[in-house]
C-alpha atoms as a PDB file:
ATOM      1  CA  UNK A   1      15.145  -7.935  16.033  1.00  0.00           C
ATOM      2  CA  UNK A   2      17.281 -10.851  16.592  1.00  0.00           C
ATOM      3  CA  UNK A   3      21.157 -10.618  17.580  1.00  0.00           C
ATOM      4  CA  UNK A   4      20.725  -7.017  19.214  1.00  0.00           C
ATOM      5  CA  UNK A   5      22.402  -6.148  21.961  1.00  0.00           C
ATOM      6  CA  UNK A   6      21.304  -3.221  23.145  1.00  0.00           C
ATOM      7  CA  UNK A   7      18.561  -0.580  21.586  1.00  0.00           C
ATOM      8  CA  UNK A   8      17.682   2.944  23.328  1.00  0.00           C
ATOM      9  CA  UNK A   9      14.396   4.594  23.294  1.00  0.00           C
ATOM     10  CA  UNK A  10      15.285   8.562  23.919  1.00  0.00           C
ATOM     11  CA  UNK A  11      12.917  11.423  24.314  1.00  0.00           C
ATOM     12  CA  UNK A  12      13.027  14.665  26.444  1.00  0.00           C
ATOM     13  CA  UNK A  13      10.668  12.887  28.949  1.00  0.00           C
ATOM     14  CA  UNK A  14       7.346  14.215  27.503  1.00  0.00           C
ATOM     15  CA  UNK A  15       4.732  11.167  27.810  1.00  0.00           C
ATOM     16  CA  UNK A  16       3.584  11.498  24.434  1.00  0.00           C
ATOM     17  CA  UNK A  17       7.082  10.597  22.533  1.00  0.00           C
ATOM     18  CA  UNK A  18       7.716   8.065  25.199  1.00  0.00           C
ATOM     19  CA  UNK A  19       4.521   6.493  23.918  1.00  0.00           C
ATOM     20  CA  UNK A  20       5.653   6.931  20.355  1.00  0.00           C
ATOM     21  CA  UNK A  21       9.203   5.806  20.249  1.00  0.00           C
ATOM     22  CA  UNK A  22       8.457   2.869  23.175  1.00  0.00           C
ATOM     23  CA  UNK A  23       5.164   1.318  20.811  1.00  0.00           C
ATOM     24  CA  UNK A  24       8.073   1.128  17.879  1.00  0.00           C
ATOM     25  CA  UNK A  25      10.997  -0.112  19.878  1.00  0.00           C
ATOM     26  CA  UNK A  26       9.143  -2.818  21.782  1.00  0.00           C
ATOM     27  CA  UNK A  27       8.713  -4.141  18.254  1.00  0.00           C
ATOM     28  CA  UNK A  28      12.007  -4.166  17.612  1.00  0.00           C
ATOM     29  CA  UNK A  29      14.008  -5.464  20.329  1.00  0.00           C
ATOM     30  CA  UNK A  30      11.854  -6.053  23.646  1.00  0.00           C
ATOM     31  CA  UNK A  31      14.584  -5.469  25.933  1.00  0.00           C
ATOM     32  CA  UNK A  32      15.177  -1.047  25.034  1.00  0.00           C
ATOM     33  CA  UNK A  33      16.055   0.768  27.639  1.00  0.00           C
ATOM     34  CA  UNK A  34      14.334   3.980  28.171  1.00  0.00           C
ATOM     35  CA  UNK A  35      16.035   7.131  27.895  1.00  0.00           C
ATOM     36  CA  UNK A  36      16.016  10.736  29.175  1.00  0.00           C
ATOM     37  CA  UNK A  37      17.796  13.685  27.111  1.00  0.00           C
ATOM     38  CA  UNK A  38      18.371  16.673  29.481  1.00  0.00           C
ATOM     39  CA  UNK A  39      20.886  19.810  27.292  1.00  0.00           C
ATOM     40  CA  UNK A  40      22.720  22.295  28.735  1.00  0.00           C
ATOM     41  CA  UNK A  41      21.714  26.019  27.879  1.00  0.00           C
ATOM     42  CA  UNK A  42      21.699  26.986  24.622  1.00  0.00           C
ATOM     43  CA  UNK A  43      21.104  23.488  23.152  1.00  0.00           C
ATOM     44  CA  UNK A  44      18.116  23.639  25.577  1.00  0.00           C
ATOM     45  CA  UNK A  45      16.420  25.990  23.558  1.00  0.00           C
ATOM     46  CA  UNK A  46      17.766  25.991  19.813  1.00  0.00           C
ATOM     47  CA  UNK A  47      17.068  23.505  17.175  1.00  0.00           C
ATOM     48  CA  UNK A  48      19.771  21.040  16.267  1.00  0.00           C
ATOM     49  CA  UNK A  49      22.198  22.318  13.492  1.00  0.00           C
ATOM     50  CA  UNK A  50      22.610  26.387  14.819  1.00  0.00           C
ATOM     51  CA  UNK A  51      26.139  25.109  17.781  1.00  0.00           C
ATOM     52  CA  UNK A  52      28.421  22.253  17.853  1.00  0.00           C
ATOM     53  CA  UNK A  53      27.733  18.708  19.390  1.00  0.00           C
ATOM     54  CA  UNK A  54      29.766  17.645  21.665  1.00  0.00           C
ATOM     55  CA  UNK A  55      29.398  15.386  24.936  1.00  0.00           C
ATOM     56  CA  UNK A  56      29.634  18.572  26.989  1.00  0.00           C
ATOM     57  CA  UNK A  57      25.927  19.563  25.648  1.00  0.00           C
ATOM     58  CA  UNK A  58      24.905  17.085  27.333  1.00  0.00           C
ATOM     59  CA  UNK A  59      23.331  17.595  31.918  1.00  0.00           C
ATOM     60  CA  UNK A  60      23.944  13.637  32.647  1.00  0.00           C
ATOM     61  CA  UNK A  61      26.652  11.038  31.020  1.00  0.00           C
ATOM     62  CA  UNK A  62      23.798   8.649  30.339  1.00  0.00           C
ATOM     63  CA  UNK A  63      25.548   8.071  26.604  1.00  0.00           C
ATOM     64  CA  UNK A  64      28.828   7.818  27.985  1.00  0.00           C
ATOM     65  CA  UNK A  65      28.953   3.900  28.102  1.00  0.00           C
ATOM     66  CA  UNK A  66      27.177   0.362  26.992  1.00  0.00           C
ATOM     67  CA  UNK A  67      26.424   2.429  23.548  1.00  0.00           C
ATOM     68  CA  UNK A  68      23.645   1.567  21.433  1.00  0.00           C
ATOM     69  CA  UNK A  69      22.947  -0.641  18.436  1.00  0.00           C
ATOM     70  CA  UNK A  70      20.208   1.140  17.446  1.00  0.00           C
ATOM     71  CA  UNK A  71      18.857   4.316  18.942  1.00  0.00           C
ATOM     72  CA  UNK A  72      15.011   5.976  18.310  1.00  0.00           C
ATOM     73  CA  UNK A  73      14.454   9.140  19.320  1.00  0.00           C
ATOM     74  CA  UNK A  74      11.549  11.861  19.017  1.00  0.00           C
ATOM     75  CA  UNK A  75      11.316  15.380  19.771  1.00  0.00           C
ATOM     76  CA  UNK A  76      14.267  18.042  19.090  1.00  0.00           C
ATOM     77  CA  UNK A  77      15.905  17.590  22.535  1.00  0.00           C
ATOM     78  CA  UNK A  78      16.417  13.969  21.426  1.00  0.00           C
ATOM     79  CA  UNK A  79      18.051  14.759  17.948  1.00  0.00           C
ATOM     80  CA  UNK A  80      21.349  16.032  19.804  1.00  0.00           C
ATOM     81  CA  UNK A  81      21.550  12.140  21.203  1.00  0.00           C
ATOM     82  CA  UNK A  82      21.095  10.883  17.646  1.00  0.00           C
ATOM     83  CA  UNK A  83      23.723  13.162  16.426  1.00  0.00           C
ATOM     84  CA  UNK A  84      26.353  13.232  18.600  1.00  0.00           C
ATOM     85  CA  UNK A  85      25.914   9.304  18.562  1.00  0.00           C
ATOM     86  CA  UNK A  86      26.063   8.893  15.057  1.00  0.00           C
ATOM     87  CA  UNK A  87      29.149  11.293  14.767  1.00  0.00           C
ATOM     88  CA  UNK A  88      30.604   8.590  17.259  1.00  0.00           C
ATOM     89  CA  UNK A  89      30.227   5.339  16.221  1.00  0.00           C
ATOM     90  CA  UNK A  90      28.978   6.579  12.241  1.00  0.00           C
ATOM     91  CA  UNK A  91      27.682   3.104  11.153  1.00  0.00           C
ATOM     92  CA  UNK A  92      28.022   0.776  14.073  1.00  0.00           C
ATOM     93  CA  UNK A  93      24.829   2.643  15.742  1.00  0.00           C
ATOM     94  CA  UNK A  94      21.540   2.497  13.414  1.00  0.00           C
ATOM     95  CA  UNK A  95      19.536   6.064  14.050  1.00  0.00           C
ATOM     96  CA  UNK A  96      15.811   5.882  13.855  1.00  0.00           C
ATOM     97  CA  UNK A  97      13.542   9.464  14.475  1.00  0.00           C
ATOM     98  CA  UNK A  98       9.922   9.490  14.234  1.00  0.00           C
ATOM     99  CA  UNK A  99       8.580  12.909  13.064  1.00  0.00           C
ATOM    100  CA  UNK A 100       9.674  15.318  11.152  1.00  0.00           C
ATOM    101  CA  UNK A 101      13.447  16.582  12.475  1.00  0.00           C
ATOM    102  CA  UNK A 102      13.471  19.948  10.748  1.00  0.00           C
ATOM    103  CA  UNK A 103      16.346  18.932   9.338  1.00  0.00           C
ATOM    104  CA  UNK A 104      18.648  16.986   6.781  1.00  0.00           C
ATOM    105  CA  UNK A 105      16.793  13.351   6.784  1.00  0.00           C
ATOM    106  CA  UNK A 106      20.319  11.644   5.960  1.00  0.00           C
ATOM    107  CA  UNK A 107      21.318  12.863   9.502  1.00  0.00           C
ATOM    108  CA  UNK A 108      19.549   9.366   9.848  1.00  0.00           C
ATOM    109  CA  UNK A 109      19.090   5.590   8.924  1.00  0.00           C
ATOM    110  CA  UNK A 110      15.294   6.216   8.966  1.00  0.00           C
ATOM    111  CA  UNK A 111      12.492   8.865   9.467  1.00  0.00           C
ATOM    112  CA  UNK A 112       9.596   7.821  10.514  1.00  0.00           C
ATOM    113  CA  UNK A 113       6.917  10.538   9.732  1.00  0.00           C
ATOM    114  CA  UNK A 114       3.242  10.525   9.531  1.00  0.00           C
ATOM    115  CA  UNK A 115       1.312  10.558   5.838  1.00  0.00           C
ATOM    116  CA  UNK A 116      -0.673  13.864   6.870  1.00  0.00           C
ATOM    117  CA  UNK A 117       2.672  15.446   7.012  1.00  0.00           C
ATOM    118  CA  UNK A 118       3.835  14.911   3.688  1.00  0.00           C
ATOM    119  CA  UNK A 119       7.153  14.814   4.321  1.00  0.00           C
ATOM    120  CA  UNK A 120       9.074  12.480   2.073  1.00  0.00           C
ATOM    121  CA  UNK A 121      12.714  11.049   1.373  1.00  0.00           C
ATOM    122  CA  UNK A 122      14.704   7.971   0.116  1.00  0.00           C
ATOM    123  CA  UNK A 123      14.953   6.758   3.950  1.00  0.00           C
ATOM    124  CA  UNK A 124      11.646   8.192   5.583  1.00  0.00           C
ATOM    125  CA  UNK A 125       8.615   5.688   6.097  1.00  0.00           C
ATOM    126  CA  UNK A 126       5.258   6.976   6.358  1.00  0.00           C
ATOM    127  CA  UNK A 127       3.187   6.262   9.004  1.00  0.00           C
ATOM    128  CA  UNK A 128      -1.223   6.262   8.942  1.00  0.00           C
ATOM    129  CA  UNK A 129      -1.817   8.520  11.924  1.00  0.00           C
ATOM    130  CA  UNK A 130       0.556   7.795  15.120  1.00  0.00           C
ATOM    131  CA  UNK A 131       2.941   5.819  16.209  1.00  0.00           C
ATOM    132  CA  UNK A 132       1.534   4.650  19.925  1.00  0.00           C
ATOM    133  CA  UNK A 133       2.281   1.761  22.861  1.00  0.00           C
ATOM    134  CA  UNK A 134      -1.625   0.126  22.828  1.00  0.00           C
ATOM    135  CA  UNK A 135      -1.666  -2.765  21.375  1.00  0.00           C
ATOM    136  CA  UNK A 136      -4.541  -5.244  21.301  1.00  0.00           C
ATOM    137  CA  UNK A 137      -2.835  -7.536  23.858  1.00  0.00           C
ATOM    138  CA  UNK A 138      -2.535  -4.586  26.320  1.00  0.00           C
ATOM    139  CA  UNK A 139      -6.521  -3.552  26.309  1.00  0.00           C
ATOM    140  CA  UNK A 140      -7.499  -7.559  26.106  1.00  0.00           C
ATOM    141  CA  UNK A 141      -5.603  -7.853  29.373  1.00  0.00           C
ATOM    142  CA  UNK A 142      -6.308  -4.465  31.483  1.00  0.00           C
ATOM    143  CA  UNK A 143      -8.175  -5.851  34.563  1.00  0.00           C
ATOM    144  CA  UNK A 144     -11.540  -4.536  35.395  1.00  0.00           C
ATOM    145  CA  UNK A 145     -12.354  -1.548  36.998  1.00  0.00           C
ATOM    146  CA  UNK A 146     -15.508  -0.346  37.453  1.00  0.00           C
ATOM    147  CA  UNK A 147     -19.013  -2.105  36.236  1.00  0.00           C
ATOM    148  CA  UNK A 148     -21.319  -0.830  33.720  1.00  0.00           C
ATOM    149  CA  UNK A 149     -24.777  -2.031  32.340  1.00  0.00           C
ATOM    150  CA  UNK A 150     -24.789  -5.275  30.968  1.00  0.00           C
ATOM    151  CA  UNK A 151     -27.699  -4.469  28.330  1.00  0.00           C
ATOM    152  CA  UNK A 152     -26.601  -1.160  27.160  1.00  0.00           C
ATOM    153  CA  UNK A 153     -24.039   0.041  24.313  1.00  0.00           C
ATOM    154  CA  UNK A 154     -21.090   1.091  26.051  1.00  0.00           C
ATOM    155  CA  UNK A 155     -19.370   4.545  24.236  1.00  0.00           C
ATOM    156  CA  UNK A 156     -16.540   5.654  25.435  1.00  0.00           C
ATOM    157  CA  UNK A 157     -15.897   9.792  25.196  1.00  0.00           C
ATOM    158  CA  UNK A 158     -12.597  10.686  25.032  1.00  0.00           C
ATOM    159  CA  UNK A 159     -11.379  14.386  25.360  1.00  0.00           C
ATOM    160  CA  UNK A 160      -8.585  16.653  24.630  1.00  0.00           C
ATOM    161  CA  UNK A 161      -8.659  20.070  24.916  1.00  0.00           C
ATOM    162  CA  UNK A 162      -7.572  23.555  23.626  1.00  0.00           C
ATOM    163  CA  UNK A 163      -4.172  23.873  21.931  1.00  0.00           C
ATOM    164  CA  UNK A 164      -2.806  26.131  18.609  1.00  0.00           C
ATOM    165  CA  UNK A 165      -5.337  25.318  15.981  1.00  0.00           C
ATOM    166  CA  UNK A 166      -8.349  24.494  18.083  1.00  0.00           C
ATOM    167  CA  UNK A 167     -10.648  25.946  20.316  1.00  0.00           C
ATOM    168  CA  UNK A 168     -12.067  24.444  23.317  1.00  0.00           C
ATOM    169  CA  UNK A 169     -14.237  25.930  25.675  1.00  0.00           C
ATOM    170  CA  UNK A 170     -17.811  25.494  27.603  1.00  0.00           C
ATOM    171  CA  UNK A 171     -20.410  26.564  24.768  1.00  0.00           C
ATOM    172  CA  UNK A 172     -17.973  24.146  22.541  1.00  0.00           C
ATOM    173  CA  UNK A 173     -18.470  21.275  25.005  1.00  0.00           C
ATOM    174  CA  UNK A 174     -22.031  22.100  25.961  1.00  0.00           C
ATOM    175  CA  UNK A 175     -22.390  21.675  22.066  1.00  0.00           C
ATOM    176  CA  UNK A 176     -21.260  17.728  22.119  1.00  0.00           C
ATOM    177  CA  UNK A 177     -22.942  17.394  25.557  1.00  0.00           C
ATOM    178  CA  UNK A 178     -26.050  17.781  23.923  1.00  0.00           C
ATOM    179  CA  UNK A 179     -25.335  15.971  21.223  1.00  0.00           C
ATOM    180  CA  UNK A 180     -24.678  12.987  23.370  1.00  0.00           C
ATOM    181  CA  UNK A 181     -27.482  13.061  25.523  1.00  0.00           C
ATOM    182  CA  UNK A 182     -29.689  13.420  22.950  1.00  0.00           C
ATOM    183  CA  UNK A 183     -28.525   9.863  21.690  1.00  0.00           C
ATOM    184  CA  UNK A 184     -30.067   8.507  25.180  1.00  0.00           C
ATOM    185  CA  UNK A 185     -32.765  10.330  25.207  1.00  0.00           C
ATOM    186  CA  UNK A 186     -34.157   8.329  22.125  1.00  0.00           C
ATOM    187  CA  UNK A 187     -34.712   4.605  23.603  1.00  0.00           C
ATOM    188  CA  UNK A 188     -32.299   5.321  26.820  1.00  0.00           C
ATOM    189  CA  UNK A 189     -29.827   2.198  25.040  1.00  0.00           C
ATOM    190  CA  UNK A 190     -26.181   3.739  25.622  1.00  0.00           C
ATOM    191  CA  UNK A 191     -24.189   3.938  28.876  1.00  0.00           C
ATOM    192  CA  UNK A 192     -21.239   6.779  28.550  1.00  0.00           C
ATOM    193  CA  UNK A 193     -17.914   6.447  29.518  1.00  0.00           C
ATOM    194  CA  UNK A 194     -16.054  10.355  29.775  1.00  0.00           C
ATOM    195  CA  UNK A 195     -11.928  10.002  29.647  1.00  0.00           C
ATOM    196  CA  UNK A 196     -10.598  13.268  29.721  1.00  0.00           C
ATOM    197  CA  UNK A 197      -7.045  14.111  28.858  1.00  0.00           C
ATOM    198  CA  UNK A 198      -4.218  15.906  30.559  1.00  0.00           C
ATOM    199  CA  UNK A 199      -5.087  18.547  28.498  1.00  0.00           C
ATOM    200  CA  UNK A 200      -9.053  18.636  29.309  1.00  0.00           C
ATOM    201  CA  UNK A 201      -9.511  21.811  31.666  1.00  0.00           C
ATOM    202  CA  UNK A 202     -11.290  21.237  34.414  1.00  0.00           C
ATOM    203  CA  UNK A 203     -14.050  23.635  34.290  1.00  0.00           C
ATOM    204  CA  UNK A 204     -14.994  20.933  31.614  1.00  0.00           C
ATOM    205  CA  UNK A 205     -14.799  17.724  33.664  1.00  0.00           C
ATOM    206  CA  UNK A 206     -16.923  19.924  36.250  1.00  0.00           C
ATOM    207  CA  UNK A 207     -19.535  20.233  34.042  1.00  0.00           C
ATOM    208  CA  UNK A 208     -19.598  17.224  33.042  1.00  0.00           C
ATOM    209  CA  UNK A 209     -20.057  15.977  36.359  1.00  0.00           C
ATOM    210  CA  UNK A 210     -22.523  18.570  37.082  1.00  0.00           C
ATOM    211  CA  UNK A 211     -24.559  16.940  33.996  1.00  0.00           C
ATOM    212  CA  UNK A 212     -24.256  13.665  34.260  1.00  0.00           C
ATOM    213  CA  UNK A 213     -25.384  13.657  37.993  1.00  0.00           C
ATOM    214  CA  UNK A 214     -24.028  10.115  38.714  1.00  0.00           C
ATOM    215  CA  UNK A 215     -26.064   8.631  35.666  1.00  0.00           C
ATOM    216  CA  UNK A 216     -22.992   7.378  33.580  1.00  0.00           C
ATOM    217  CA  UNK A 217     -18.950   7.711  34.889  1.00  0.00           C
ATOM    218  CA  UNK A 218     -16.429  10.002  34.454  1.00  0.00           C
ATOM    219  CA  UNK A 219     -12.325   9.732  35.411  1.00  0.00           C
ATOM    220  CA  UNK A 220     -11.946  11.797  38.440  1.00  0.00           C
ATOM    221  CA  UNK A 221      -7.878  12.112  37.557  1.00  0.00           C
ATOM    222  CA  UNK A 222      -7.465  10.559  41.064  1.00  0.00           C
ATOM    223  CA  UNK A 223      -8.378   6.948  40.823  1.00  0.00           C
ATOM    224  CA  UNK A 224      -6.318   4.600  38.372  1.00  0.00           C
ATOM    225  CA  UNK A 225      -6.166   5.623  34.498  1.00  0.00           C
ATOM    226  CA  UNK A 226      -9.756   3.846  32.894  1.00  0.00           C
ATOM    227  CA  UNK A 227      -8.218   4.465  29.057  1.00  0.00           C
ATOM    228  CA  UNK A 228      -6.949   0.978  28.363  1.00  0.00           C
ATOM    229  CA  UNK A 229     -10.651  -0.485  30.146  1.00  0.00           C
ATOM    230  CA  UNK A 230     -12.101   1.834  28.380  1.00  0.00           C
ATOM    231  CA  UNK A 231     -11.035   0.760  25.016  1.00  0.00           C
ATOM    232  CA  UNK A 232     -11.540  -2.917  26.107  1.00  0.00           C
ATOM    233  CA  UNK A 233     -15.588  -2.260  27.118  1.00  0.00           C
ATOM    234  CA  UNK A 234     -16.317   0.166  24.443  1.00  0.00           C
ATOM    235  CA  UNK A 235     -18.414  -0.554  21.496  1.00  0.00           C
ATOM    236  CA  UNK A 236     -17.754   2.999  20.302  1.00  0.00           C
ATOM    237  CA  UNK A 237     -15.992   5.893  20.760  1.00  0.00           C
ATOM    238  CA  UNK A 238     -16.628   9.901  20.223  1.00  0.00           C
ATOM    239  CA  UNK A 239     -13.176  11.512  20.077  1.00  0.00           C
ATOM    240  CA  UNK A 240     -12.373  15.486  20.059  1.00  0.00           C
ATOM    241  CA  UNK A 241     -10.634  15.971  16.830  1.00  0.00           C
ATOM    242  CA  UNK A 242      -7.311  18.137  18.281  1.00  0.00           C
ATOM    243  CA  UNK A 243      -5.826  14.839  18.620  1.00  0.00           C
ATOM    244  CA  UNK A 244      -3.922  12.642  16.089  1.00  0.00           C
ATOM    245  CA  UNK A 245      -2.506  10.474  18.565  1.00  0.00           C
ATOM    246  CA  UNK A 246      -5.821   9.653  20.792  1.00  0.00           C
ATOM    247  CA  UNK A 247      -7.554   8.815  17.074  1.00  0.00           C
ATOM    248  CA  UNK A 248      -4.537   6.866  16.049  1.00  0.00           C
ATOM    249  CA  UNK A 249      -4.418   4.997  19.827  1.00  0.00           C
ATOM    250  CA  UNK A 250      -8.063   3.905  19.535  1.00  0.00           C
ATOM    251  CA  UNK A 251      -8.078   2.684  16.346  1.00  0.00           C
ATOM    252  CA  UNK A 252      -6.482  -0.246  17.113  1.00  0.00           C
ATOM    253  CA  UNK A 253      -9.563  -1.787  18.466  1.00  0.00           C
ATOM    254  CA  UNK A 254     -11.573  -1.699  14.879  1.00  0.00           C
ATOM    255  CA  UNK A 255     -14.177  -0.446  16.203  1.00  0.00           C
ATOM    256  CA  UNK A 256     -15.973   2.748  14.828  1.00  0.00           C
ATOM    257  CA  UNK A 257     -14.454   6.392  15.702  1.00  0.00           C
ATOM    258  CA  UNK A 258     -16.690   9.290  15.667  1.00  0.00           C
ATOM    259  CA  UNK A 259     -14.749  12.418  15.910  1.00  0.00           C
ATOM    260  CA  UNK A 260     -16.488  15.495  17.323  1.00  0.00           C
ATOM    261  CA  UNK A 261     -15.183  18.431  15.285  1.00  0.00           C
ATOM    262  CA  UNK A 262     -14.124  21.557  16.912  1.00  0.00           C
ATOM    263  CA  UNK A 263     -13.676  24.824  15.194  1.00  0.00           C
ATOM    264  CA  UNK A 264     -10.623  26.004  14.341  1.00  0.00           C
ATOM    265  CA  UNK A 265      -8.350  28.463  15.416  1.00  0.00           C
ATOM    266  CA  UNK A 266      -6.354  28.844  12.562  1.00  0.00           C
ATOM    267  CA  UNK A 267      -6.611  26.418   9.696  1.00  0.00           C
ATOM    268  CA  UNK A 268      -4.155  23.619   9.902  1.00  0.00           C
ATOM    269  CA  UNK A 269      -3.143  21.209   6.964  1.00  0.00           C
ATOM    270  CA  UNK A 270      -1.599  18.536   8.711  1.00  0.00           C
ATOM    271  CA  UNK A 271      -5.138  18.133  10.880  1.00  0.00           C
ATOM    272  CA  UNK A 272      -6.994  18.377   7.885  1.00  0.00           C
ATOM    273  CA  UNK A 273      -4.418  16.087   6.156  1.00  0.00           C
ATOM    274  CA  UNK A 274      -5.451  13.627   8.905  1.00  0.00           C
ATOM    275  CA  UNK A 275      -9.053  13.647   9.685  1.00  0.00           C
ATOM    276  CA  UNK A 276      -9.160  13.189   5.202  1.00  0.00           C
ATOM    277  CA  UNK A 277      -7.276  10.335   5.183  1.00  0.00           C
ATOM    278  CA  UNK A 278      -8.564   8.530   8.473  1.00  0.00           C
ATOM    279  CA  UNK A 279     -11.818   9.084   6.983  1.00  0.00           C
ATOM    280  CA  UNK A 280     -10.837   8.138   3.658  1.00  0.00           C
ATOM    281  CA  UNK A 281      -9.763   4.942   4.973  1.00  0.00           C
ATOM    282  CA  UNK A 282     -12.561   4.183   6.891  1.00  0.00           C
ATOM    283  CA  UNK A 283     -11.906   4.591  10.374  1.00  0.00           C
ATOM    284  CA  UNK A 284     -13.625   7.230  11.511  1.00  0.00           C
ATOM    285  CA  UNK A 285     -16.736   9.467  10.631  1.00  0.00           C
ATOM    286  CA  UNK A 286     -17.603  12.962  12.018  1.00  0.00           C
ATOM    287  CA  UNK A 287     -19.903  12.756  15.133  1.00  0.00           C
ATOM    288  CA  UNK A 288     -23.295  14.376  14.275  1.00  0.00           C
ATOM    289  CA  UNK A 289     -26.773  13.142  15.917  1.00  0.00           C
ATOM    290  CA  UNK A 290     -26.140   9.359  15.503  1.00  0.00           C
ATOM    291  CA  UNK A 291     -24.207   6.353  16.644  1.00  0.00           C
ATOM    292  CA  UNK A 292     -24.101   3.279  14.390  1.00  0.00           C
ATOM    293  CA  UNK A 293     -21.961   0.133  13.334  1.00  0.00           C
ATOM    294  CA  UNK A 294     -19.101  -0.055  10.582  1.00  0.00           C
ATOM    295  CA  UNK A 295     -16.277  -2.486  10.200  1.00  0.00           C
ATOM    296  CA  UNK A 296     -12.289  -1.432   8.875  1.00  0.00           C
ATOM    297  CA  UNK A 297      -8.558  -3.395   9.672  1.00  0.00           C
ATOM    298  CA  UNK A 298      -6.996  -2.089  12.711  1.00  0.00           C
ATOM    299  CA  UNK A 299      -4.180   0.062  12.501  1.00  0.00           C
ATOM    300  CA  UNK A 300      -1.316  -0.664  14.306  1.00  0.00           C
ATOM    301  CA  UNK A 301       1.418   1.266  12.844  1.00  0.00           C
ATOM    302  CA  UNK A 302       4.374   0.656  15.247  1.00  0.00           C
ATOM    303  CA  UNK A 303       4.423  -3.225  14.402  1.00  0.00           C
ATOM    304  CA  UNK A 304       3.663  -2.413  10.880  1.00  0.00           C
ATOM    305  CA  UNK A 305       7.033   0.515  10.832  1.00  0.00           C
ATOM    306  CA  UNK A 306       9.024  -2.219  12.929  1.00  0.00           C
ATOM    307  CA  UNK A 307       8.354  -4.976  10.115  1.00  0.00           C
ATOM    308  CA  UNK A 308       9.937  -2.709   7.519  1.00  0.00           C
ATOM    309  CA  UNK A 309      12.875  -1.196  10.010  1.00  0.00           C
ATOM    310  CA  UNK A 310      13.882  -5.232  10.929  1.00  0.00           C
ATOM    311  CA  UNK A 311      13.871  -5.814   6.738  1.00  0.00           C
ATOM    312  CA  UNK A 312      15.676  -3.455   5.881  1.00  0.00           C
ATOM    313  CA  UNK A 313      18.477  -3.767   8.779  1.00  0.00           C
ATOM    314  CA  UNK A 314      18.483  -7.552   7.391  1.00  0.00           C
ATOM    315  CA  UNK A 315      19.434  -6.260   4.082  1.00  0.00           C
ATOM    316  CA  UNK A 316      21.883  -4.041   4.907  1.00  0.00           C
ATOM    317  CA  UNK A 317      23.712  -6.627   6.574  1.00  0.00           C
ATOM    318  CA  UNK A 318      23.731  -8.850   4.136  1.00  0.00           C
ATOM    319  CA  UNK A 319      24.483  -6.610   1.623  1.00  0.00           C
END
């Protein structure tokens, strides 16, 4: 956004808001400054709205000076920034939060929540899947890192792991293992790319390696992260439906997403609201016992959200 002077990107440190709040401020204003939001005990541990806000709540005076134009946050640590900002400097700061707060919306100039969480408002924009930092630029330029066959498909395999609605364990994975070998075993055409997650255990990446016996490559977790090369070499990708934000990340690239559904722990309406409406739109398509070609836009959401933030700031201005 032109003319701004300084912009804030705040979350409690957790690399998957960093990702979310840095892919929307970058289009904003390329010069944000990253932010960490560390509370004192209770604020720690209660949501926003149960104790006062004051600068006291706060472990480190990082908001104490050069204050924002425009601040994003994400997560409930970061709300207490937004707040106690806002309360501050009421309308010289513009307050952005991506998610749902779980609480009053007008606590901010904009929401930014995702359409499978049907949460709605006069100043909340809805986001398709994820906000993310990938863009195509990113993957186009990720150097090379390892080689792979230069008359195969490549399909990249990307894995998450157990959390509150799904299951994940070793008859589960042995499940899409077989699956996925049984693609090669046809005319031997597909070379297999396995990028597990922070959350993949590693019984599972054993296995895996105990399978694949050196025949296609797997991140050890040691050498340098292969996701961005990953998504540059694939032609497709097989991705473990427990998460939004690895669907939403590759689906920048336009090319097909198979997603490997795993059974539920409890039924959840948000992932259900997502995997409808990603296949709805086109973008992905459960993994069965096939890999094949299909064409849709790519989604990227955080320049899409920015266009409509840097509008509507315009307006306001010039109101």
């Amino acid at each position: 956004m032109n003319n701004t002077k300084n912009l804030w990107a705040v979350t409690d440190g957790s690399q998957g808001m960093i990702s979310q709040v840095n892919g929307l401020a970058r289009y904003i204003e390329i010069n944000f400054q990253e932010k960490k939001v560390e509370l004192k005990w209770p604020w720690s541990i209660l949501p926003p709205g149960f104790l006062p806000i004051s600068k006291n709540i706060f472990k480190s005076n990082f908001h104490r000076k050069n204050f924002p134009d425009i601040i994003i946050t994400c997560g409930r640590k970061s709300i207490y920034t937004s707040l106690y900002l806002k309360k501050l400097l009421k309308n010289k700061i513009i307050s952005i939060h991506i998610q749902n707060p779980k609480i009053n919306n007008n606590n901010f100039d904009f929401v930014i929540s995702p359409n499978h969480d049907q949460y709605y408002g006069k100043n909340v924009i809805n986001s398709i899947g994820a906000l993310h930092n990938i863009d195509i630029e990113k993957i186009n330029n990720t150097k090379k890192l390892f080689d792979v066959p230069k008359n195969k498909k490549i399909v990249t395999i990307v894995l998450g792991g157990e959390n509150n609605h799904y299951y994940f364990d070793n008859l589960i994975f042995n499940k899409l293992i077989n699956k996925i070998f049984n693609l090669d075993n046809i005319d031997n055409k597909f070379f297999f790319l396995f990028i597990p997650s922070r959350r993949t255990p590693q019984n599972i990446i054993d296995d895996i390696n105990k399978n694949i016996k050196n025949q296609y490559y797997i991140w050890n977790n040691k050498d340098e992260n292969p996701y961005l090369y990953s998504l540059k070499i694939a032609d497709y990708f097989i991705v473990t439906s427990d998460s939004t934000s690895m669907i939403s990340e590759v689906s920048i690239t336009g090319k097909p997403v198979f997603v490997f559904h795993l059974p539920f722990k409890r039924k959840s309406i948000r992932f259900e609201n997502f995997h409808k409406e990603f296949e709805e739109k086109g973008i992905t398509r459960p993994f069965n016992n096939d890999i094949y070609n299909w064409t849709y836009e790519p989604i990227n959401e955080s320049k899409r959200i920015a266009g409509i933030i840097n509008t509507r700031i315009l307006e306001y201005k010039n109101e």
